[in-house]
N, C-alpha and C. Protein backbone atom coordinates (compact mmCIF):
# COMPACT_ATOMS: atom_id res chain seq x y z
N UNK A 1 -6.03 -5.52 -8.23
CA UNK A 1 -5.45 -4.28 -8.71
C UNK A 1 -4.02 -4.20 -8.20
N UNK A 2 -3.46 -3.90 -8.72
CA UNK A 2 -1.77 -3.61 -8.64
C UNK A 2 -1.72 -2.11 -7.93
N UNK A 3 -0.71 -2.14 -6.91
CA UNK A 3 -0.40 -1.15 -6.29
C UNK A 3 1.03 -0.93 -6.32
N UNK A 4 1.72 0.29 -6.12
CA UNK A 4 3.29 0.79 -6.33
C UNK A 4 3.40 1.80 -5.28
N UNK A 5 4.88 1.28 -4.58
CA UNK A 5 4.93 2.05 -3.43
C UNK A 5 6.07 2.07 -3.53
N UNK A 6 6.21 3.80 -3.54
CA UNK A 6 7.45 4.71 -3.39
C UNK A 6 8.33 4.91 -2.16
N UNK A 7 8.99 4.51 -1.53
CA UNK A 7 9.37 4.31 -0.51
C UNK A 7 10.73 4.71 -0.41
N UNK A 8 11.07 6.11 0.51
CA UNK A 8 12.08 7.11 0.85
C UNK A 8 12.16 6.43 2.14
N UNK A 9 13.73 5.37 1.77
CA UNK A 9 14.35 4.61 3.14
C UNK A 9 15.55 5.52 2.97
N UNK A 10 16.38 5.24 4.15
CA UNK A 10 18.10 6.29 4.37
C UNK A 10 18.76 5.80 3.03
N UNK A 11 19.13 6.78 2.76
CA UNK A 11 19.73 6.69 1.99
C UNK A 11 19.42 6.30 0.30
N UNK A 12 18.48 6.06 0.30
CA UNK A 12 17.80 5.38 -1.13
C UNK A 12 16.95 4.90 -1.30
N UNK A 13 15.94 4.81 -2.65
CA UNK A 13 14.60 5.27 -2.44
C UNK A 13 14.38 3.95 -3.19
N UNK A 14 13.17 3.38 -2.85
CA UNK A 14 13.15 1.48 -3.09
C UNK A 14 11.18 1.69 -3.83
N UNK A 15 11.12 0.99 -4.60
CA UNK A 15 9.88 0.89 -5.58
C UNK A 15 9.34 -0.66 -5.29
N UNK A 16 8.32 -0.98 -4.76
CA UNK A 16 7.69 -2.20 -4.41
C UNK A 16 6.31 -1.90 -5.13
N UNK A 17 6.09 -3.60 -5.81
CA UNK A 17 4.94 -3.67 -6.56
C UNK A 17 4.26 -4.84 -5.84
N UNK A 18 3.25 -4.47 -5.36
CA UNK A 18 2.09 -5.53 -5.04
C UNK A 18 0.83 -5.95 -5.78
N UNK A 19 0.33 -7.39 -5.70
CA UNK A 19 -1.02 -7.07 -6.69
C UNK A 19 -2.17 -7.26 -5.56
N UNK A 20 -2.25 -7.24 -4.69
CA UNK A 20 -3.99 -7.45 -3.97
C UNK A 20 -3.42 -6.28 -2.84
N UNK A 21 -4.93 -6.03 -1.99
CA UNK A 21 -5.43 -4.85 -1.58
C UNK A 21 -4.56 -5.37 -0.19
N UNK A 22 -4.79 -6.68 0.28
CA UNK A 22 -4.15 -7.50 1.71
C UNK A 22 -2.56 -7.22 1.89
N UNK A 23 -1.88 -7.60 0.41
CA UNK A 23 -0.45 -7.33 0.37
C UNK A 23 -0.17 -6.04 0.21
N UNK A 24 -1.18 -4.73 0.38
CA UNK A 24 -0.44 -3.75 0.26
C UNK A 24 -0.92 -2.85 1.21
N UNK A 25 -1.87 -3.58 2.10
CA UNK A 25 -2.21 -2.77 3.30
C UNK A 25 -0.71 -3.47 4.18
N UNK A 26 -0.60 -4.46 4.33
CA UNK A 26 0.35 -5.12 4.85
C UNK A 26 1.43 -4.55 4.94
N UNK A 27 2.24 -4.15 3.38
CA UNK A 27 3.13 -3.23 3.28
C UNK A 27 2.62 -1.89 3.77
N UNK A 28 2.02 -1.14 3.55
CA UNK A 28 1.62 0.29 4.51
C UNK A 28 2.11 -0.12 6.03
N UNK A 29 0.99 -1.06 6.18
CA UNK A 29 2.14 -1.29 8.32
C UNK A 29 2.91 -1.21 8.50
N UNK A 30 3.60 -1.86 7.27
CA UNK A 30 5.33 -2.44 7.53
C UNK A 30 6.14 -1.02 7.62
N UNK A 31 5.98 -0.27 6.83
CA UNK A 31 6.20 1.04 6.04
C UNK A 31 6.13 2.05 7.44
N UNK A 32 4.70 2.22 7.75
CA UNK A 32 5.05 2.71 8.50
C UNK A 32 5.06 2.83 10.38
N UNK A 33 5.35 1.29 10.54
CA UNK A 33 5.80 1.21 12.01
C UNK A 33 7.40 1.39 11.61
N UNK A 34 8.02 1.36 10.26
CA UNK A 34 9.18 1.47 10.31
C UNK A 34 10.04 3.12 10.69
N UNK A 35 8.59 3.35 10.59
CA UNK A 35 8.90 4.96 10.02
C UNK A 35 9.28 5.87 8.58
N UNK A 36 8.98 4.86 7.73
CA UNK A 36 10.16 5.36 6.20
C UNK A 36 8.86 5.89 5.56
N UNK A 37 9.06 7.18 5.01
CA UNK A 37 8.10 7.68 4.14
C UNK A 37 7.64 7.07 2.64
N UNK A 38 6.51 7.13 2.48
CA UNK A 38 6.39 6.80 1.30
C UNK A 38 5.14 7.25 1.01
N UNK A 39 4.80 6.66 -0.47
CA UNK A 39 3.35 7.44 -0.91
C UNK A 39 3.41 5.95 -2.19
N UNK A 40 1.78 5.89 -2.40
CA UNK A 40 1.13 4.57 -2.59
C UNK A 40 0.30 4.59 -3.83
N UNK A 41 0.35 4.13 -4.92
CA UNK A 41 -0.34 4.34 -5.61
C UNK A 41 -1.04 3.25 -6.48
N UNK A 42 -2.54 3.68 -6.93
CA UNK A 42 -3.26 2.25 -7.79
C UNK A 42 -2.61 2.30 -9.09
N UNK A 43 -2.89 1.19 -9.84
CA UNK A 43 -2.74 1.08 -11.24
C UNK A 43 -3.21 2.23 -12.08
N UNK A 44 -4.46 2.64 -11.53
CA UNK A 44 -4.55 4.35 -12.09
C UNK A 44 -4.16 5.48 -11.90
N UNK A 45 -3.08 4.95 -10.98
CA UNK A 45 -2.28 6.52 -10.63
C UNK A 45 -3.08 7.47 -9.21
N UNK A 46 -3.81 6.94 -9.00
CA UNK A 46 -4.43 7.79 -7.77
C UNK A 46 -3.71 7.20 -6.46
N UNK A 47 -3.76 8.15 -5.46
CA UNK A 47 -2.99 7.83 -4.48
C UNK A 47 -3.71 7.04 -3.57
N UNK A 48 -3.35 6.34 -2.73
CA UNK A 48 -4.30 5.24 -1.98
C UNK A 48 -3.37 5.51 -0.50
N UNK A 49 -4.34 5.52 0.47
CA UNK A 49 -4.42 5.38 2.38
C UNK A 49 -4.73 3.69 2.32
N UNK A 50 -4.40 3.70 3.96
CA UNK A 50 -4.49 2.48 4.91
C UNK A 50 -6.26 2.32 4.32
N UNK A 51 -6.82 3.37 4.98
CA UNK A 51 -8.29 3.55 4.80
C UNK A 51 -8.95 3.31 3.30
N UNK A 52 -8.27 3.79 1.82
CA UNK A 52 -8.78 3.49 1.33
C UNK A 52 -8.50 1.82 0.87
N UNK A 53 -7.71 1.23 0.81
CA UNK A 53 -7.15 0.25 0.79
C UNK A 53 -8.16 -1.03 2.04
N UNK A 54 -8.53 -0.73 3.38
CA UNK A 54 -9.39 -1.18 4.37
C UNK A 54 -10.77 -0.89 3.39
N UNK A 55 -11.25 -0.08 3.12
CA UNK A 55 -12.66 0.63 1.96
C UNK A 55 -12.55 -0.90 0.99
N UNK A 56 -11.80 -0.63 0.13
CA UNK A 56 -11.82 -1.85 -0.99
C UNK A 56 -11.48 -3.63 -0.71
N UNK A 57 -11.13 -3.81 0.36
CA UNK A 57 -11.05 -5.20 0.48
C UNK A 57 -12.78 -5.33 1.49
N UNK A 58 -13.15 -4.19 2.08
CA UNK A 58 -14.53 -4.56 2.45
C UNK A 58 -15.75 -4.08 1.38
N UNK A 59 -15.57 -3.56 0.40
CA UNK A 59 -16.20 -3.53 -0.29
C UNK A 59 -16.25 -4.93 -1.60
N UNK A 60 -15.52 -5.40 -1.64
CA UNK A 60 -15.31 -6.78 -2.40
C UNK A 60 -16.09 -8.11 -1.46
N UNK A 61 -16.59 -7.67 -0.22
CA UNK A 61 -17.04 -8.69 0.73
C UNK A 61 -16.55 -10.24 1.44
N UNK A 62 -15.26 -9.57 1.12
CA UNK A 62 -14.58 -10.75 1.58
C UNK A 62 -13.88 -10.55 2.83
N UNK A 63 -13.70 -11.60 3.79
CA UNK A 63 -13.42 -11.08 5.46
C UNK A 63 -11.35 -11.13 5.02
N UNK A 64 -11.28 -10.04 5.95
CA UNK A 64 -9.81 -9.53 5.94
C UNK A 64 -9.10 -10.72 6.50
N UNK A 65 -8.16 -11.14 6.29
CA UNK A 65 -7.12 -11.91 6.36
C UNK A 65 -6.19 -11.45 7.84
């Protein structure tokens, strides 16, 4: 599933597209040990957490990377 993350850095606001659940929990860390706000969303438009994002790569049964 493809994920899109809105991301309010200084000064200007940056759009990152990921396609798996690994590369976009990844980006969430990155995001926010940086501190830069943002908000995360699936291909269906619903908003997605660290947690739900951790939910769906263990629900697919595959061990986290």
């Amino acid at each position: 599933m493809a994920y899109r993350i809105s991301a309010r850095h200084p000064g200007r606001v940056v759009t990152y597209t990921v396609d798996t659940e690994e590369a976009a929990l990844a980006k969430w860390e990155e995001l926010t040990a940086d501190g830069v706000p943002f908000e995360m969303t699936d291909s269906a438009g619903a908003i997605v957490d660290d947690i739900d994002l951790e939910d769906r790569i263990d629900a697919r049964g595959e061990p986290e990377a």
